[in-house]
C-alpha atoms as a PDB file:
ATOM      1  CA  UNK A   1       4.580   9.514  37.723  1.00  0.00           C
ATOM      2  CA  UNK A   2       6.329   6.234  39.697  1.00  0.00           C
ATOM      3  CA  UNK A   3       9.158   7.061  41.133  1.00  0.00           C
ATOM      4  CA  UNK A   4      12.574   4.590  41.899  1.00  0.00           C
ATOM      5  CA  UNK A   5      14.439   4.771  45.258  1.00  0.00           C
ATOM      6  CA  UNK A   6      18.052   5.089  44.068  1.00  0.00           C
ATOM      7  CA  UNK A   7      21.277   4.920  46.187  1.00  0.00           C
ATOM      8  CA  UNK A   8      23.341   8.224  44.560  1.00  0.00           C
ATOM      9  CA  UNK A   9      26.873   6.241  45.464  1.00  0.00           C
ATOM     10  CA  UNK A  10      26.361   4.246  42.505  1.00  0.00           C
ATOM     11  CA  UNK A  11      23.956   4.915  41.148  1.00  0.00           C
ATOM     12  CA  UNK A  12      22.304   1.976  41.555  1.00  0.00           C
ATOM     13  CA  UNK A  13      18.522   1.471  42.025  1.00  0.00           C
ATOM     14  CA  UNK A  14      17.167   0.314  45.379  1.00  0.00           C
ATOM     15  CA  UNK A  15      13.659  -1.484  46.509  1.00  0.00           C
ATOM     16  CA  UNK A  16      10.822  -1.761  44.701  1.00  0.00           C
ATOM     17  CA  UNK A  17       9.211   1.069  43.048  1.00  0.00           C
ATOM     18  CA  UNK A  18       7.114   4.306  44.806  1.00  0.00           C
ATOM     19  CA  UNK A  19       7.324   7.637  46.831  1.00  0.00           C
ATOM     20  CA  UNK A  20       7.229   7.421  50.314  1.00  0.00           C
ATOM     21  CA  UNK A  21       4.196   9.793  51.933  1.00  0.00           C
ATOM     22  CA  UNK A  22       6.370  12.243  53.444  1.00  0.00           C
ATOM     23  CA  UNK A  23       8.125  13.203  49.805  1.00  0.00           C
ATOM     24  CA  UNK A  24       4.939  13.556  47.599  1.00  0.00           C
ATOM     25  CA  UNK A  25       4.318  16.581  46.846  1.00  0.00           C
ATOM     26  CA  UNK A  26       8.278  17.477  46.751  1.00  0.00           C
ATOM     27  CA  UNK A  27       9.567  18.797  42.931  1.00  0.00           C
ATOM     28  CA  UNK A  28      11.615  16.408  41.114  1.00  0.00           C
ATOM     29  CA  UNK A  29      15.071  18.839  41.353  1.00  0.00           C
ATOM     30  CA  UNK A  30      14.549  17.901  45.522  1.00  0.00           C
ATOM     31  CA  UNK A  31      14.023  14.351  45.325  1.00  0.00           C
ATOM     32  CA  UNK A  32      17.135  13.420  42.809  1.00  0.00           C
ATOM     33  CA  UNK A  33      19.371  14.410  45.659  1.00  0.00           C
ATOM     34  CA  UNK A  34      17.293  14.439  49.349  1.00  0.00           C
ATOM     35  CA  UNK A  35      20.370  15.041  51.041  1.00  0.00           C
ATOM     36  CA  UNK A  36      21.064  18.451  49.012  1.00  0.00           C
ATOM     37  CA  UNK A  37      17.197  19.681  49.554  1.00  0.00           C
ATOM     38  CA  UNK A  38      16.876  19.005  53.277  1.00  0.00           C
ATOM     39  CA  UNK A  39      19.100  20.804  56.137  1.00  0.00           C
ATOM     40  CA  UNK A  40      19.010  18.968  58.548  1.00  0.00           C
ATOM     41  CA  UNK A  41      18.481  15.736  56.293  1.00  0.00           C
ATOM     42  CA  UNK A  42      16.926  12.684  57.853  1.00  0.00           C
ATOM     43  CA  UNK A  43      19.149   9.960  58.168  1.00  0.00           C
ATOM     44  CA  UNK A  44      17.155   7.511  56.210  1.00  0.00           C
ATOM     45  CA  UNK A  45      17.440   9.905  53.147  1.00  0.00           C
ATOM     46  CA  UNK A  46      21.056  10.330  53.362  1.00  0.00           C
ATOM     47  CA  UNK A  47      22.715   9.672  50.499  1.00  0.00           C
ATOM     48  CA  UNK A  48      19.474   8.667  48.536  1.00  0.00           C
ATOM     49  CA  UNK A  49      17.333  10.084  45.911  1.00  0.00           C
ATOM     50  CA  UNK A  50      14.044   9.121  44.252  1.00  0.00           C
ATOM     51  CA  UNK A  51      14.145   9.523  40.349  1.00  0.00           C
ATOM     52  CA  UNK A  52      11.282   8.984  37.748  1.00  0.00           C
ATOM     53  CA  UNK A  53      10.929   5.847  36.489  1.00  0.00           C
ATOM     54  CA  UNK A  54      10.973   6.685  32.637  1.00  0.00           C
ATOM     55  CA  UNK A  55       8.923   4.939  29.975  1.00  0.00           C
ATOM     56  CA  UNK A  56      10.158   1.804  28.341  1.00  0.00           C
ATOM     57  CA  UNK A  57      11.519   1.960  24.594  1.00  0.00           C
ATOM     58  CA  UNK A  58       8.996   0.906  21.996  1.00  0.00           C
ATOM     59  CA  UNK A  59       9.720  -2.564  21.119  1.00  0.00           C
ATOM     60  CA  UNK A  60      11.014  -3.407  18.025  1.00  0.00           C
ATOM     61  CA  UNK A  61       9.407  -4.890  15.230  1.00  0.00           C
ATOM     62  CA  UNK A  62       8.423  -8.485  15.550  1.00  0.00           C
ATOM     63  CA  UNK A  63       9.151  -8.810  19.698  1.00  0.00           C
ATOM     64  CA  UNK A  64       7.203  -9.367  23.003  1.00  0.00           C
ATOM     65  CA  UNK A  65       7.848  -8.450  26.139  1.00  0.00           C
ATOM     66  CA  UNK A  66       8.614 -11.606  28.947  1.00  0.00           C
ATOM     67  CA  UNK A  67       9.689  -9.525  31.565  1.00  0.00           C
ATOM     68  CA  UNK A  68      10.034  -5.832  32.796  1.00  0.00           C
ATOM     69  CA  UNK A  69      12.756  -3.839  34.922  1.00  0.00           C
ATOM     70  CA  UNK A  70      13.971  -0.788  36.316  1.00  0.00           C
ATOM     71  CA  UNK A  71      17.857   0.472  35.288  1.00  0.00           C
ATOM     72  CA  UNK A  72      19.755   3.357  35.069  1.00  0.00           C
ATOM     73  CA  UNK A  73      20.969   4.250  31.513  1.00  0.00           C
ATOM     74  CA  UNK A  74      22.629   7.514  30.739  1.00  0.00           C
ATOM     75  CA  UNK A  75      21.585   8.905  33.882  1.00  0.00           C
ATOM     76  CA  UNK A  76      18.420   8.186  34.087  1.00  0.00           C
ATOM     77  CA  UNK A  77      15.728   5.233  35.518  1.00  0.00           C
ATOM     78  CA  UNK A  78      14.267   3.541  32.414  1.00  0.00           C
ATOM     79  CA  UNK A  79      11.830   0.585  32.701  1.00  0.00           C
ATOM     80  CA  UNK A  80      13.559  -1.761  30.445  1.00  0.00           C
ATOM     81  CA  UNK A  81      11.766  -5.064  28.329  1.00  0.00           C
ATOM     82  CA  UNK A  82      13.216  -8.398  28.465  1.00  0.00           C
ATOM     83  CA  UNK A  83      12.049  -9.257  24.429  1.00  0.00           C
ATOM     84  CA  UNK A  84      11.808 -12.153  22.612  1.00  0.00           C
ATOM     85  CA  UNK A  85      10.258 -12.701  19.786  1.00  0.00           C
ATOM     86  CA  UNK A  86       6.924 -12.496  18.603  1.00  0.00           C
ATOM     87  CA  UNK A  87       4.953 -16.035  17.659  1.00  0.00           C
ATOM     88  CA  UNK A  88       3.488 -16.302  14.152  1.00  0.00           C
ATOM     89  CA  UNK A  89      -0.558 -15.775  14.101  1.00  0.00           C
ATOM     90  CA  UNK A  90      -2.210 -18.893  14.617  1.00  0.00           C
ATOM     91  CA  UNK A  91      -4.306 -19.912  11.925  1.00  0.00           C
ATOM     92  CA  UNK A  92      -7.253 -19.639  14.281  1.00  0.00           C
ATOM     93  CA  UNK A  93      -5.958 -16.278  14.444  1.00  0.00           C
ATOM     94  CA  UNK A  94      -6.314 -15.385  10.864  1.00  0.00           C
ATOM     95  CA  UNK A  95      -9.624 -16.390  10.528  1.00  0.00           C
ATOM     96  CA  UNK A  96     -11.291 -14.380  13.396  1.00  0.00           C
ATOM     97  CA  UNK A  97      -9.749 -11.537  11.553  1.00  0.00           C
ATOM     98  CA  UNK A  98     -10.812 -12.534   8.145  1.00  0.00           C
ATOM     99  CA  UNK A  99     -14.437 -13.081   9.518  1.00  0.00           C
ATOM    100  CA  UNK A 100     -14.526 -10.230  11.328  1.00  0.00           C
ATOM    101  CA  UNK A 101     -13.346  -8.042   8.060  1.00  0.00           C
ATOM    102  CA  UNK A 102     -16.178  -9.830   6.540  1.00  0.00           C
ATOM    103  CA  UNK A 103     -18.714  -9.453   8.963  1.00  0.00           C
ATOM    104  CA  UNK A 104     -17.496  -5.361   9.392  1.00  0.00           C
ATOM    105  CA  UNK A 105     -18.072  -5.591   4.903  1.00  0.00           C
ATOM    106  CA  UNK A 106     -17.244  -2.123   3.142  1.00  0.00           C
ATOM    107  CA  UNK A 107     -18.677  -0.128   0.778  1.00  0.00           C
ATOM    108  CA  UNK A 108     -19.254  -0.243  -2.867  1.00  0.00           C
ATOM    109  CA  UNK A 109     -20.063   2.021  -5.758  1.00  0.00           C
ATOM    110  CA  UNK A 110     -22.950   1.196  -8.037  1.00  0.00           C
ATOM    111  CA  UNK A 111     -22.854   2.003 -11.395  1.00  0.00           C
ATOM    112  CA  UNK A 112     -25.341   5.285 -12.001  1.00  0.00           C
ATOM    113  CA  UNK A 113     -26.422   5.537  -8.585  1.00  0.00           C
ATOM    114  CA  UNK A 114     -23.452   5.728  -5.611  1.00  0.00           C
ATOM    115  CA  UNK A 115     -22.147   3.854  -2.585  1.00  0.00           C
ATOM    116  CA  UNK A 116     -23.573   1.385  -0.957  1.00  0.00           C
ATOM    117  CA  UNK A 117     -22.014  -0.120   2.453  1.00  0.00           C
ATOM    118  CA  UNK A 118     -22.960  -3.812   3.146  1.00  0.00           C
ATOM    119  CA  UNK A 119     -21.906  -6.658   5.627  1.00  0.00           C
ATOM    120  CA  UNK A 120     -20.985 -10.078   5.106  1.00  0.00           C
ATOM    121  CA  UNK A 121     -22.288 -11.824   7.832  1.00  0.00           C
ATOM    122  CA  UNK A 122     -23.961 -15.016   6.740  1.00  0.00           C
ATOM    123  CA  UNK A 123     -27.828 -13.559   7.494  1.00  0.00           C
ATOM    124  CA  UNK A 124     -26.284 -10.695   4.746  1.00  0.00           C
ATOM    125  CA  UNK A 125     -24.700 -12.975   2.265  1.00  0.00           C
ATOM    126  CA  UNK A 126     -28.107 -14.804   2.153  1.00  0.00           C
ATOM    127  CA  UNK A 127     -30.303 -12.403   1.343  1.00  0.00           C
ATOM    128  CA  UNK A 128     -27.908 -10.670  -0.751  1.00  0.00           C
ATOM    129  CA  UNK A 129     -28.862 -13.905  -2.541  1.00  0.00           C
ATOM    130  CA  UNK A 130     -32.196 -14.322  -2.668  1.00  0.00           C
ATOM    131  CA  UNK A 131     -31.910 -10.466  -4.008  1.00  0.00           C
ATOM    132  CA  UNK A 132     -29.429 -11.637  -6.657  1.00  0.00           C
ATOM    133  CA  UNK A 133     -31.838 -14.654  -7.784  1.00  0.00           C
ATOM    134  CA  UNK A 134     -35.124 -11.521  -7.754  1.00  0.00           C
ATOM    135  CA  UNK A 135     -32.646  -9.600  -9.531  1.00  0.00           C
ATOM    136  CA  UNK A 136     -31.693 -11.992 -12.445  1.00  0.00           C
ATOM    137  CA  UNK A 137     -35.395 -13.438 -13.041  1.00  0.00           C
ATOM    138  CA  UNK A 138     -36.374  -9.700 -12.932  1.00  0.00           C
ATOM    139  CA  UNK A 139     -33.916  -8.719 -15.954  1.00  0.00           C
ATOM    140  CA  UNK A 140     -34.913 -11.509 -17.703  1.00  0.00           C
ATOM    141  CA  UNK A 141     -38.505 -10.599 -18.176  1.00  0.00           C
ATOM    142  CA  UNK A 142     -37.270  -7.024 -19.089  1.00  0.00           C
ATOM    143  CA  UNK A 143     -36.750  -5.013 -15.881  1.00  0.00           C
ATOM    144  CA  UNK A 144     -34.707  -1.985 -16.088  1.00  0.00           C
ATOM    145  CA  UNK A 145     -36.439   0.142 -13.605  1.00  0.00           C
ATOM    146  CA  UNK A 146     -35.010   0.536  -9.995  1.00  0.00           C
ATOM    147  CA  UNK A 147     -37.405  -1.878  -8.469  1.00  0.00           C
ATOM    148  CA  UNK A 148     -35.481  -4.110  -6.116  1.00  0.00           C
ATOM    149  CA  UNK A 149     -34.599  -2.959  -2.421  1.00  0.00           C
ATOM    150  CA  UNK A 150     -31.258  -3.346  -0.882  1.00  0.00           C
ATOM    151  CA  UNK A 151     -31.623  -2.697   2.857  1.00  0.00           C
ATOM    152  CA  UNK A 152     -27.575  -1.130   3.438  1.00  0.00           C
ATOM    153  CA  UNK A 153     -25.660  -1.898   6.453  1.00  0.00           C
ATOM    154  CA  UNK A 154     -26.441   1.535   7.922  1.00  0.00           C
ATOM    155  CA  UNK A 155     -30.205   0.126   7.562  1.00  0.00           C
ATOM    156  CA  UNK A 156     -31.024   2.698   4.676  1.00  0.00           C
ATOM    157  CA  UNK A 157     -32.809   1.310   1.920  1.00  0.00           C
ATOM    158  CA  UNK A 158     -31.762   1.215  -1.735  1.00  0.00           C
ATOM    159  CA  UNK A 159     -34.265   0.914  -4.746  1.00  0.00           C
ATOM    160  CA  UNK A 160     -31.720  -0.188  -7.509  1.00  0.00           C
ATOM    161  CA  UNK A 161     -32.567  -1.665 -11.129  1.00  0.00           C
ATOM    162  CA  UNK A 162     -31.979  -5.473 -11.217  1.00  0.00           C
ATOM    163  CA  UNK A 163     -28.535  -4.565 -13.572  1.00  0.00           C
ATOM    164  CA  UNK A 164     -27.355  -2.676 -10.493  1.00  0.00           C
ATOM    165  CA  UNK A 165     -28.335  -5.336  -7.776  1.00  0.00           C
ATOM    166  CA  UNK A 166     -26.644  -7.769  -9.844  1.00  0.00           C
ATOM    167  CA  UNK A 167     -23.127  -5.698  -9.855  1.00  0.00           C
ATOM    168  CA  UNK A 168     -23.362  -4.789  -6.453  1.00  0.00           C
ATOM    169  CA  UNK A 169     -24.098  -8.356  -5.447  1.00  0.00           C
ATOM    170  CA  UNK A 170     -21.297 -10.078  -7.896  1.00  0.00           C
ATOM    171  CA  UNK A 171     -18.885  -7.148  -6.067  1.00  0.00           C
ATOM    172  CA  UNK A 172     -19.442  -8.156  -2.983  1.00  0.00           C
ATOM    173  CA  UNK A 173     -19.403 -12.131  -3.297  1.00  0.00           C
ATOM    174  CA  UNK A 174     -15.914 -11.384  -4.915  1.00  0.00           C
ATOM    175  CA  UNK A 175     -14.602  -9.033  -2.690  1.00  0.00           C
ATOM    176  CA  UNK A 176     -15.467 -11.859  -0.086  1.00  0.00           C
ATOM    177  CA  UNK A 177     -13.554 -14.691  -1.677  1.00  0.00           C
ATOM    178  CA  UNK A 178     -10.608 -12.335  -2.085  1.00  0.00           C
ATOM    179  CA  UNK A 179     -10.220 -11.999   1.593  1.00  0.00           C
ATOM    180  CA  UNK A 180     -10.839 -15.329   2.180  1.00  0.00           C
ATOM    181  CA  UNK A 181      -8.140 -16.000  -0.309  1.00  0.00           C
ATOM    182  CA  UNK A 182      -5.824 -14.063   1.613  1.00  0.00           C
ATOM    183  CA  UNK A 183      -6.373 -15.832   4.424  1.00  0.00           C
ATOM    184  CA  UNK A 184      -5.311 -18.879   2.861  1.00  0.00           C
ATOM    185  CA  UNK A 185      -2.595 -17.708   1.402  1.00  0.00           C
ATOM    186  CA  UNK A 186      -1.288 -16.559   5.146  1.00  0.00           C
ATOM    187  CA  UNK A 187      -1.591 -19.760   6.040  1.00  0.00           C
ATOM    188  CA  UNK A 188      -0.446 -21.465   2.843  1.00  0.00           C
ATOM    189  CA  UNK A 189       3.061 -19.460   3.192  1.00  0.00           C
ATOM    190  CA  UNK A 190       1.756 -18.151  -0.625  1.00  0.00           C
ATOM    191  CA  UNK A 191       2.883 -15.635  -2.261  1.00  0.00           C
ATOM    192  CA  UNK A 192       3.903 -12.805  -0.941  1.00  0.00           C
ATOM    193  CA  UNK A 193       3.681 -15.109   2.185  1.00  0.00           C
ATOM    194  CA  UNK A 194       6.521 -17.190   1.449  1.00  0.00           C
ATOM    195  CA  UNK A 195       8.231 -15.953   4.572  1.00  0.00           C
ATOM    196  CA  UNK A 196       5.022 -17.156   6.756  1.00  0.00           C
ATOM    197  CA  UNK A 197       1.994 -15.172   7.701  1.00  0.00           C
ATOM    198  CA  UNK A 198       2.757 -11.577   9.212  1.00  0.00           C
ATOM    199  CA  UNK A 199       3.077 -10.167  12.497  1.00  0.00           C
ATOM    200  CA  UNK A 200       1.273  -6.803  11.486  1.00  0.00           C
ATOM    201  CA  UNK A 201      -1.888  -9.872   9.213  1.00  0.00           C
ATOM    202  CA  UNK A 202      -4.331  -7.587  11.569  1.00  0.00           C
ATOM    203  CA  UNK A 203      -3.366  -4.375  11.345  1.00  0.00           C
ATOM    204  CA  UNK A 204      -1.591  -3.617   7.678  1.00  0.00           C
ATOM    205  CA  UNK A 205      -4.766  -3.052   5.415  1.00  0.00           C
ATOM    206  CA  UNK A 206      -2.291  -3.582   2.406  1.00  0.00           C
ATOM    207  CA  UNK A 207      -2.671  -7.607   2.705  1.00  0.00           C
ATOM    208  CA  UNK A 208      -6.487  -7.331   2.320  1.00  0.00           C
ATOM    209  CA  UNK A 209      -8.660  -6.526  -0.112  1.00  0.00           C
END
């Protein structure tokens, strides 16, 4: 707990904030008033009391803080934000979270045989690949068993047939242009961007895919 020197006249706040060493350990009802808990009371504490410093209000949607005070509303000491407001992501911005979202991937479900979480890192997207080209010359010589591996991003292996390395391939390239889509679109001021890209682009899953 921080704790504001405040002159009780006013009340006004006074200094810079902190407990002097002779008051720690003191209970908060003794400190708002030093002059009421101590008999004789020094004369450096007459008339003064040290408050808690309470938090600062959550900032509103769409601000910053700049700056950061002490004042006394309704009775008590409140740090206080000077706000202004918030700067539009950067489009440098976007992207580092559209390639991280990438590179993090998700998971998938496979027709007839489950989930399957991959990345999308570009060492992942090419050998997801080279498993979609074994996959396709595999089915067209006959294939249906579940002969092809898929190596998950947990680093568990998948056998899979090449009709279900060929969905789970085609549903991950797509899921990756969607997000890069959205990206653009942020960027683009599309739809439902029109307004510019969003404070919350990193945080509300509800933009991407």
């Amino acid at each position: 707990m921080t704790y504001q020197r405040i002159i009780l006249s006013g009340p006004s706040v006074d200094g810079e904030p902190g407990l002097p060493d002779a008051l720690v350990g003191l209970a908060d009802e003794s400190l708002a008033d030093l002059s009421a808990a101590f008999d004789p009371c020094p004369a450096e504490y007459a008339g003064v009391g040290y408050w808690p410093i309470q938090p600062a209000a959550p900032l509103p949607p769409n601000t910053v803080s700049i700056g950061r005070d002490r004042e006394i509303i309704g009775g008590v000491v409140q740090w206080v934000d000077e706000l202004a407001d918030a700067s539009r992501p950067t489009g440098e911005e976007i992207n580092s979270e559209r390639d991280r979202r990438i590179a993090f991937g998700r998971t998938f479900t496979v027709t007839g045989y489950g989930d399957v979480p991959l990345q999308g890192r570009i060492q992942d997207q090419v050998n997801l690949q080279s498993r979609l080209i074994a996959a396709q010359s595999a089915k067209a010589l006959g294939v249906t068993d579940p002969v092809l591996v898929i190596r998950d991003a947990a680093n568990v292996n998948h056998m899979l047939t090449p009709d279900q390395v060929i969905e789970l391939v085609s549903a991950g390239t797509a899921w990756i242009e969607a997000t890069m889509q959205v990206s653009w679109d942020m960027k683009d001021g599309v739809a439902p961007f029109e307004d510019g890209a969003p404070y919350d682009y990193a945080t509300n899953e509800a933009y991407w895919p």
